[in-house]
Protein backbone atom coordinates (compact mmCIF):
# COMPACT_ATOMS: atom_id res chain seq x y z
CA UNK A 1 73.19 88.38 117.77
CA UNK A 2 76.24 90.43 118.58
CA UNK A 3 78.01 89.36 121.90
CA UNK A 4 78.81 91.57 124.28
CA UNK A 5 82.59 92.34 125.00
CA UNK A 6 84.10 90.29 127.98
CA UNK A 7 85.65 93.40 130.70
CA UNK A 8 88.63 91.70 131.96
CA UNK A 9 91.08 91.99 135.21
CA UNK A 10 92.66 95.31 133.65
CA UNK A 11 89.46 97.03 132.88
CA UNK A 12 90.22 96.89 129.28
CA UNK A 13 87.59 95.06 127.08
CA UNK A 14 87.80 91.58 125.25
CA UNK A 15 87.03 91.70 121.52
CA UNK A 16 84.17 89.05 120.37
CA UNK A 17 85.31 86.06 118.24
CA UNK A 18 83.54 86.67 114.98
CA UNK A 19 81.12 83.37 114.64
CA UNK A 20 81.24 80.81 111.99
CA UNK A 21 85.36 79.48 113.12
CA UNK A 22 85.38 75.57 111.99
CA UNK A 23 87.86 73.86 114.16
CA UNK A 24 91.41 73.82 112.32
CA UNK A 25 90.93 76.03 109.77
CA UNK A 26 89.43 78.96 111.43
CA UNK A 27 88.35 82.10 109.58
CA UNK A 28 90.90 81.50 107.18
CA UNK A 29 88.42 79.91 104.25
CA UNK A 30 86.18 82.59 104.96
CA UNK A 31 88.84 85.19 104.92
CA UNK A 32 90.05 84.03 101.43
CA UNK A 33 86.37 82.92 99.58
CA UNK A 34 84.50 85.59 101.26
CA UNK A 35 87.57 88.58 101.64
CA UNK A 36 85.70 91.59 100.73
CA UNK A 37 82.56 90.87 102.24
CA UNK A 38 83.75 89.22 105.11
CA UNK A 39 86.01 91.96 105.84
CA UNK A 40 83.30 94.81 105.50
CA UNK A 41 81.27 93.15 107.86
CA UNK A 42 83.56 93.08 110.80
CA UNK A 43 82.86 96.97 110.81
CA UNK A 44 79.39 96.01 112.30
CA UNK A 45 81.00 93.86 115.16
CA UNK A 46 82.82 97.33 116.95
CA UNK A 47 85.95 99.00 116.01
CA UNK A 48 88.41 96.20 117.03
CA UNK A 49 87.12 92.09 115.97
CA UNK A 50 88.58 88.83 116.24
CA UNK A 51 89.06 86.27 113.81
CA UNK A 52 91.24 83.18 113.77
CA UNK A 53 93.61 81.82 111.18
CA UNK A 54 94.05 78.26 112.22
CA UNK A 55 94.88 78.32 115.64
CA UNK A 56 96.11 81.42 116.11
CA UNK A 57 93.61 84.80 116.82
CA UNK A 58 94.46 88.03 114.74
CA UNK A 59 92.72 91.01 116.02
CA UNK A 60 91.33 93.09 112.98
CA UNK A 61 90.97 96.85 113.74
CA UNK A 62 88.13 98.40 111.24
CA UNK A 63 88.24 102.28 112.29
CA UNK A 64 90.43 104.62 110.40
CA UNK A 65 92.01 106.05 113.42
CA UNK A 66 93.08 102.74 114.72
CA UNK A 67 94.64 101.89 111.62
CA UNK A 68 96.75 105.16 112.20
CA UNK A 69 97.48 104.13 115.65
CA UNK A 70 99.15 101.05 113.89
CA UNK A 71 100.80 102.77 111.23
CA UNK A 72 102.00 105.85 112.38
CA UNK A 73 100.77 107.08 115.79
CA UNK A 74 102.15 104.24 118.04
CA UNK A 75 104.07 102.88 115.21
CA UNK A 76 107.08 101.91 117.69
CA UNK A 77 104.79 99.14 119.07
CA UNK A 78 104.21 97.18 116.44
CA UNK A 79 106.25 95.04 114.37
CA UNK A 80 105.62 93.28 111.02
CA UNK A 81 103.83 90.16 111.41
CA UNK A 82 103.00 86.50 110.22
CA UNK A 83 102.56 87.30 106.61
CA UNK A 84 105.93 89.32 106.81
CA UNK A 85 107.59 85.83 108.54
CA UNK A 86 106.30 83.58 105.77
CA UNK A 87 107.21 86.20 102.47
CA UNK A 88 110.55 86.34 104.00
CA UNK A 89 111.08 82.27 103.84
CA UNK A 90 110.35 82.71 100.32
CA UNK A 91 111.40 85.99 99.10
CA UNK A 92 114.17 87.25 101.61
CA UNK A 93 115.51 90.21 103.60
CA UNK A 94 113.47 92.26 100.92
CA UNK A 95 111.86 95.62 102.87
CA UNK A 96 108.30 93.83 102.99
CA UNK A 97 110.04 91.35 105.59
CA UNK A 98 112.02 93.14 108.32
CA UNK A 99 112.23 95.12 111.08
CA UNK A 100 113.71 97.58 113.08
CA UNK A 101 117.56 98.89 112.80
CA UNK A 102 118.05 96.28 109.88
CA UNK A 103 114.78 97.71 108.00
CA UNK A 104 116.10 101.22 108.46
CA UNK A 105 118.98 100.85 106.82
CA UNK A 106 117.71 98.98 104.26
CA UNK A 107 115.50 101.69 103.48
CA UNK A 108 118.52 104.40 104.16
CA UNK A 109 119.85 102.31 101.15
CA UNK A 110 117.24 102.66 98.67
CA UNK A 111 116.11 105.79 99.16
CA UNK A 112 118.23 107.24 96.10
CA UNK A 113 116.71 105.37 93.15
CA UNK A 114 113.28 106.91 94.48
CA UNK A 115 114.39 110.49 94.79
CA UNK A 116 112.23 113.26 92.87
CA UNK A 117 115.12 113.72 89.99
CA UNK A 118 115.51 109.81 89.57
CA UNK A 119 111.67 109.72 89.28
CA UNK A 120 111.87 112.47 86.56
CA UNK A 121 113.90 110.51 84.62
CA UNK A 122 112.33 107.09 85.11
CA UNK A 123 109.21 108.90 83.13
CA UNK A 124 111.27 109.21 79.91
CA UNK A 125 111.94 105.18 80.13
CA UNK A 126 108.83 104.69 80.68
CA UNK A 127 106.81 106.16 77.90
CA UNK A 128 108.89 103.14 75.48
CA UNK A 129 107.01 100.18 76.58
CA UNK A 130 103.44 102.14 77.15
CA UNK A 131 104.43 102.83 73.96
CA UNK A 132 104.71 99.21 72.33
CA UNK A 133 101.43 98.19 73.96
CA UNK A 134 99.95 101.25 72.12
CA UNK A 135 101.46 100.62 68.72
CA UNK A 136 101.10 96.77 68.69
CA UNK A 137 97.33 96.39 68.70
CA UNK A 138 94.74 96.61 66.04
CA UNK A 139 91.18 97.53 66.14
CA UNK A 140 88.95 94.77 67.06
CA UNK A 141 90.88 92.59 68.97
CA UNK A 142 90.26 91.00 71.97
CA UNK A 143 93.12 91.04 74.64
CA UNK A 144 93.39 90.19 78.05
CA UNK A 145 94.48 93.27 79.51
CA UNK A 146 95.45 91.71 82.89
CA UNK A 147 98.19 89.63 80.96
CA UNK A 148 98.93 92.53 78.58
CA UNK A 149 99.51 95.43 81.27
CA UNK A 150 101.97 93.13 83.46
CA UNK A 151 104.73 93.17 80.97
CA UNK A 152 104.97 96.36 80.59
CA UNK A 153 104.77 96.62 84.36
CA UNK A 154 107.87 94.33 84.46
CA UNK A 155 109.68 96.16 81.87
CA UNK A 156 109.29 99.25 83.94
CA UNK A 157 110.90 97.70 86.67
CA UNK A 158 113.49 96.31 84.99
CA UNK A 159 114.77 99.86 82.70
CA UNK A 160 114.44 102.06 85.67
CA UNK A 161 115.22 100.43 89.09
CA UNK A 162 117.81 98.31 87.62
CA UNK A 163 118.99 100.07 84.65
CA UNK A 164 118.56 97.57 82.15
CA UNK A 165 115.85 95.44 80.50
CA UNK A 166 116.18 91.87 80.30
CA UNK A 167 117.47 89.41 77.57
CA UNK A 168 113.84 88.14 75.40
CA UNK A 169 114.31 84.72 76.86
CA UNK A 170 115.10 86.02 80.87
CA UNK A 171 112.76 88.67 80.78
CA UNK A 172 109.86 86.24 79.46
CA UNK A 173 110.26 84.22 82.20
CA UNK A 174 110.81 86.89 84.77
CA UNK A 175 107.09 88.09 83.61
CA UNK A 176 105.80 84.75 83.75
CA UNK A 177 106.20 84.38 87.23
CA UNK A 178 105.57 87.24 89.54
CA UNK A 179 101.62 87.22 89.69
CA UNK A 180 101.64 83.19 90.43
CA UNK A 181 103.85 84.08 93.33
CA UNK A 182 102.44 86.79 95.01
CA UNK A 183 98.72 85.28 94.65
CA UNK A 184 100.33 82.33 96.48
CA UNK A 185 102.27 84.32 98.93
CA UNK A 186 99.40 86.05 100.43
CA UNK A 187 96.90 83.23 100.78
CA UNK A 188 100.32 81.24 101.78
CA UNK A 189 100.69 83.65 104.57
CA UNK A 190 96.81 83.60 106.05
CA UNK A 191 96.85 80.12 105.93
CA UNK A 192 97.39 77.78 108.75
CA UNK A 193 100.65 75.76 108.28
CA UNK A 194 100.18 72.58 105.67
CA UNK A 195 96.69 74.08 104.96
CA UNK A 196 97.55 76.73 102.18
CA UNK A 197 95.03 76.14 99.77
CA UNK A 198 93.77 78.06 96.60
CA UNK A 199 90.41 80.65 96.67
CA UNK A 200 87.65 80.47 95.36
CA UNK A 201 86.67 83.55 94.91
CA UNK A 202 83.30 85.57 94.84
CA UNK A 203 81.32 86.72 91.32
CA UNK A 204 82.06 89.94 90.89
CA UNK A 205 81.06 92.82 88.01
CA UNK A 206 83.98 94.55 86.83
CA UNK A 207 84.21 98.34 86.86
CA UNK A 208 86.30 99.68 83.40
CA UNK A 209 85.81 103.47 84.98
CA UNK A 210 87.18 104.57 81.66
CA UNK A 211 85.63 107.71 81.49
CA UNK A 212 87.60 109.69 83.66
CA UNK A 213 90.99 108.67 82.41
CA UNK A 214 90.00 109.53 78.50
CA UNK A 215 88.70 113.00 79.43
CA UNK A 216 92.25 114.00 81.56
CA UNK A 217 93.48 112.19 78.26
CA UNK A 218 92.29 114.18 75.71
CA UNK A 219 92.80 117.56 77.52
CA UNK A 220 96.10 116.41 78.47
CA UNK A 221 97.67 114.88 75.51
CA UNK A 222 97.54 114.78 71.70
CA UNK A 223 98.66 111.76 70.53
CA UNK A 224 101.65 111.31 71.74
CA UNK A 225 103.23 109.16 75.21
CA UNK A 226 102.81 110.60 78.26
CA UNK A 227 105.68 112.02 80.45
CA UNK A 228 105.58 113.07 84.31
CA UNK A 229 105.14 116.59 83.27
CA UNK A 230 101.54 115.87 82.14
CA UNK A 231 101.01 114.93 86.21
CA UNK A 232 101.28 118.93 87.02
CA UNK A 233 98.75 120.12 83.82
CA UNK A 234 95.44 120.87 84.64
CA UNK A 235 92.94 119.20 85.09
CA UNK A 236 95.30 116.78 87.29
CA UNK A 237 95.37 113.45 86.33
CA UNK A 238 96.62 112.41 90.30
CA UNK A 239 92.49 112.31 90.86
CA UNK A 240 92.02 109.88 88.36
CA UNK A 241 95.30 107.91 89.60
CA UNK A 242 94.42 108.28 93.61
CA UNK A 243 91.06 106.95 93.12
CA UNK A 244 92.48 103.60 91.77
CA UNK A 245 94.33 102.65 95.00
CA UNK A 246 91.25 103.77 97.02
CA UNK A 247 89.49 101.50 94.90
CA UNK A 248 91.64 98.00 94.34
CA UNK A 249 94.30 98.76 97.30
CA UNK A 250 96.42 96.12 99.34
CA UNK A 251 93.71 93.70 100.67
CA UNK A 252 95.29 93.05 104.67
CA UNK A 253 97.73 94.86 106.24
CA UNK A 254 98.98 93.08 109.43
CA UNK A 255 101.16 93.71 112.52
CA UNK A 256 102.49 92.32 115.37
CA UNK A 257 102.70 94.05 118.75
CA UNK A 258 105.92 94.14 120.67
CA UNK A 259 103.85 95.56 123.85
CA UNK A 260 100.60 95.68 125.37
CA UNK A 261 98.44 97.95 123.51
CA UNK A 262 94.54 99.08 124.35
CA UNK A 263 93.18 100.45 120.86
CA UNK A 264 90.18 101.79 121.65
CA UNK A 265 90.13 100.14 125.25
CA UNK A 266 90.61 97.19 123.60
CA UNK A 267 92.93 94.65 125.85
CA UNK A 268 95.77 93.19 123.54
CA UNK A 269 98.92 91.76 124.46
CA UNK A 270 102.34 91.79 123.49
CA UNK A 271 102.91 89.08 120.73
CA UNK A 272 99.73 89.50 119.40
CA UNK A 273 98.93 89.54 115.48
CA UNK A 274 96.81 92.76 114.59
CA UNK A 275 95.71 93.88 111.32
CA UNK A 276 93.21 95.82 108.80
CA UNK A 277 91.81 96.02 105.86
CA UNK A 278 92.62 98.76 103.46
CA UNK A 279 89.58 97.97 101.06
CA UNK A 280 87.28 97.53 104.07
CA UNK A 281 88.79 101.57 105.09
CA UNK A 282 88.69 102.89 101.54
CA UNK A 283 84.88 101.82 100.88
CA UNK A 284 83.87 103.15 104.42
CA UNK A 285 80.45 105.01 103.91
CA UNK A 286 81.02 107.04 106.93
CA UNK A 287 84.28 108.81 105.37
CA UNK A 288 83.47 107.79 101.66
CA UNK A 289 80.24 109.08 99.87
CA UNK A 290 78.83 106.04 97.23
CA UNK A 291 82.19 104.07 98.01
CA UNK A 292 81.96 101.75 95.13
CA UNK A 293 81.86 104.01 92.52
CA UNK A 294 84.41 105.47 90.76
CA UNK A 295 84.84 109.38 91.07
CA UNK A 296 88.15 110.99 90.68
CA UNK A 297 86.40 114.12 92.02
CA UNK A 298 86.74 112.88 95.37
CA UNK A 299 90.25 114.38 95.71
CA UNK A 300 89.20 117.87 94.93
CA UNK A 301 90.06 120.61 97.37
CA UNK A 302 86.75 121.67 98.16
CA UNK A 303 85.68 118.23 99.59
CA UNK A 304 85.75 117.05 103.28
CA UNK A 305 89.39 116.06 104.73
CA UNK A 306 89.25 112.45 105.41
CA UNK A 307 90.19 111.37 108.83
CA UNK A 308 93.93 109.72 109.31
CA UNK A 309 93.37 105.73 108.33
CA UNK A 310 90.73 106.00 106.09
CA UNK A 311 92.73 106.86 102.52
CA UNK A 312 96.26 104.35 103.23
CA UNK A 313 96.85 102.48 100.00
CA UNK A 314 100.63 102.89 100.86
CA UNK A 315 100.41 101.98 103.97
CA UNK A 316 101.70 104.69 106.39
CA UNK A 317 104.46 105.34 109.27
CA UNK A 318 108.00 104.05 108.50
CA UNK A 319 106.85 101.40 106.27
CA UNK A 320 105.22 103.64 104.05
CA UNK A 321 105.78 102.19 100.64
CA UNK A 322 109.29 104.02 99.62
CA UNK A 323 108.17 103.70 95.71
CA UNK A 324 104.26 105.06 96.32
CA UNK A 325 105.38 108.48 93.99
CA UNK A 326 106.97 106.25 91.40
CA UNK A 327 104.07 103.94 91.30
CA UNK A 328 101.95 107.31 90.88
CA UNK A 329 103.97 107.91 87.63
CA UNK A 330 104.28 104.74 86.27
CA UNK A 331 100.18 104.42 86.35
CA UNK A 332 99.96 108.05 84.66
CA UNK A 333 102.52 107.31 82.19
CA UNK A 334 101.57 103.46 81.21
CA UNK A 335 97.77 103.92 81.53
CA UNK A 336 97.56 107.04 79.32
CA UNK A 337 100.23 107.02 76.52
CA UNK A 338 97.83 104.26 75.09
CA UNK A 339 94.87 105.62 76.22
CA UNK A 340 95.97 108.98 73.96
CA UNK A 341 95.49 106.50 70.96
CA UNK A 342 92.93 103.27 71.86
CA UNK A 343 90.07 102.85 73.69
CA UNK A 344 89.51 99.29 75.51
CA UNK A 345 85.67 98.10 75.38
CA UNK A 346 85.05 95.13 78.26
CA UNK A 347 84.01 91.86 76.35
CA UNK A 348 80.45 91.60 77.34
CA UNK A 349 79.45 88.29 78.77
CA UNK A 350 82.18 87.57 80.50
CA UNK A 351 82.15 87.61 84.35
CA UNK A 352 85.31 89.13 86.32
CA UNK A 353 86.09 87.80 89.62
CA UNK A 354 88.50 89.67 91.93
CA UNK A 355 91.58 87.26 92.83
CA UNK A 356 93.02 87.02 95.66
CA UNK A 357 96.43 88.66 95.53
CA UNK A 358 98.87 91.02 97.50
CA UNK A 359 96.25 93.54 95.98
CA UNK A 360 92.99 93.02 94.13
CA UNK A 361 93.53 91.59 90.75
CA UNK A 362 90.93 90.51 88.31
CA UNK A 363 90.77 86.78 87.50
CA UNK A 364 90.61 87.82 83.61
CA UNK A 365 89.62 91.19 81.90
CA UNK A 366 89.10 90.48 78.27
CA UNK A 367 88.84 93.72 76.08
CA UNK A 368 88.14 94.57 72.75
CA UNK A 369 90.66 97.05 71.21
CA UNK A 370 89.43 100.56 68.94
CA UNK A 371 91.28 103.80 67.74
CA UNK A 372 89.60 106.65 69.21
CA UNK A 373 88.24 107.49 66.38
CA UNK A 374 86.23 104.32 65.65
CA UNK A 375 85.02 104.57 69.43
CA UNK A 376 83.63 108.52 68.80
């Protein structure tokens, strides 16, 4: 049974605790074990619900338009919050970690390596490692294409932002580490202090969606790697490439007010931790049709505008992720130079689970390796 919002002194409305909060740890176990589904949920508990990590409440906003009020349209009253206090203990005075005058000129200072001619030629570097993965595989095997698509990944990094790829030994261990520590930075960071503890996470079927990107594949390129010109060639690969960050997006997005704020009449003070889910947005029936399917159609021109807040896998406002266009390319070019040549067949059997990361990442994803021709 739903309770019915408290009105207090200011005539502004007090958000329901969601049930089920064992003393110490709060919501935080659910929050991590149950993250998708507890998440979705609070959209049947009113547009702004309260939770509690530990000790300390965290209001979760689950409209679309709130989510734009935090992002963009009152943007100057909110702050990063507690999971932007803890990543900057461990990682530093990167952008994901400050604020105000210092985070604009940090951002003033990066802006160059993300400009439109810099991505151009970012593309060219990264057709070589899309490449290797291609090249190095033979029919039949069995890989585990989480493992196999982070190196890559890190190589990307590494030739364009920087300039240079790694020594064997340096860049081996550089790859080794990044997934352990941002799984552990974002359960780190919803955890009560001395209480961060691994998930265990839900059974979950995992969607290949492979469909789509062969046919923008095969009408786009003809054995060869992939280059950000291929991006502007009908039919447009961006569907295919928006619909994956609507689908596996950044899992919580929080804030911190700096004022008083009333979203949606909704009392909540200055100092106070606010947040939202992107997943819970982006697999909204009322703005997304079938949300848990795949369908790159969704971005055609002839379907419904969605609202502001319900499509924000970049977050928004002036955090808005500076290297969302380059992340656009790097997908395009990585996914489909070997895509051009293999096709990947999930191991059947085996379970995937979705871990619980900065985004949503598959425990495992074991698949078997053809040429397209032995797939036809």
């Amino acid at each position: 049974m739903t309770r019915r919002p408290k009105t207090g002194h200011t005539g502004k409305t007090e958000p329901s605790t969601v049930p089920g909060r064992p003393p110490l740890l709060g919501h935080t176990a659910a929050l991590l074990r149950r993250h998708l589904a507890f998440r979705a949920d609070l959209r049947k508990r009113g547009p702004v619900a309260r939770i509690h990590l530990g000790p300390l409440p965290l209001h979760l906003v689950t409209a679309a338009e709130l989510a734009h009020q935090v992002l963009t349209g009152e943007t100057a009253k909110f702050d990063k919050g507690i999971s932007a206090d803890k990543l900057r203990r461990a990682f530093g005075n990167g952008l994901v970690g400050i604020n105000g005058d210092f985070h604009r000129r940090q951002r003033r200072m990066i802006r160059p390596a993300f400009h439109r001619r810099s991505r151009t030629r970012y593309s060219e570097t990264m057709t070589a490692p899309a490449a290797d993965v291609a090249n190095s595989r033979r029919d039949g095997q069995v890989l585990r294409l989480d493992r196999v698509v982070r190196d890559p990944a890190i190589s990307v990094v590494g030739r364009t932002v920087f300039s240079a790829d790694s020594e064997l030994a340096v860049s081996a261990e550089i790859r080794a580490h990044p997934p352990t520590s941002i799984r552990l930075g974002a359960v780190h960071a919803l955890s009560p202090a001395g209480l961060e503890k691994p998930p265990i996470p839900e059974n979950r079927r995992v969607d290949p969606a492979v469909a789509p990107v062969h046919r923008v594949v095969d009408d786009v390129l003809v054995d060869r790697a992939a280059t950000v010109d291929d991006l502007r060639r009908p039919p447009n690969p961006r569907r295919v490439i928006s619909e994956v960050p609507r689908r596996y997006p950044p899992w919580l997005v929080l804030r911190r007010t700096n004022t008083s704020v009333p979203p949606a009449g909704v009392r909540v003070p200055a100092g106070t931790e606010v947040g939202f889910s992107a997943h819970a947005l982006h697999h909204d029936p009322r703005h997304h049709d079938d949300p848990a399917r795949s369908d790159p159609d969704r971005r055609l021109p002839d379907r419904a505008a969605l609202p502001k807040g319900a499509y924000v896998p970049f977050a928004g406002g002036p955090h808005h992720c500076p290297g969302h266009a380059f992340a656009h390319i790097g997908i395009a070019v990585v996914a489909a130079t070997p895509a051009a040549r293999r096709r990947l067949v999930p191991v059947p059997g085996v379970p995937v689970r979705p871990g619980v990361t900065g985004l949503l990442d598959p425990n495992r994803l074991p698949m078997t390796v053809l040429s397209r021709r032995c797939a036809a």
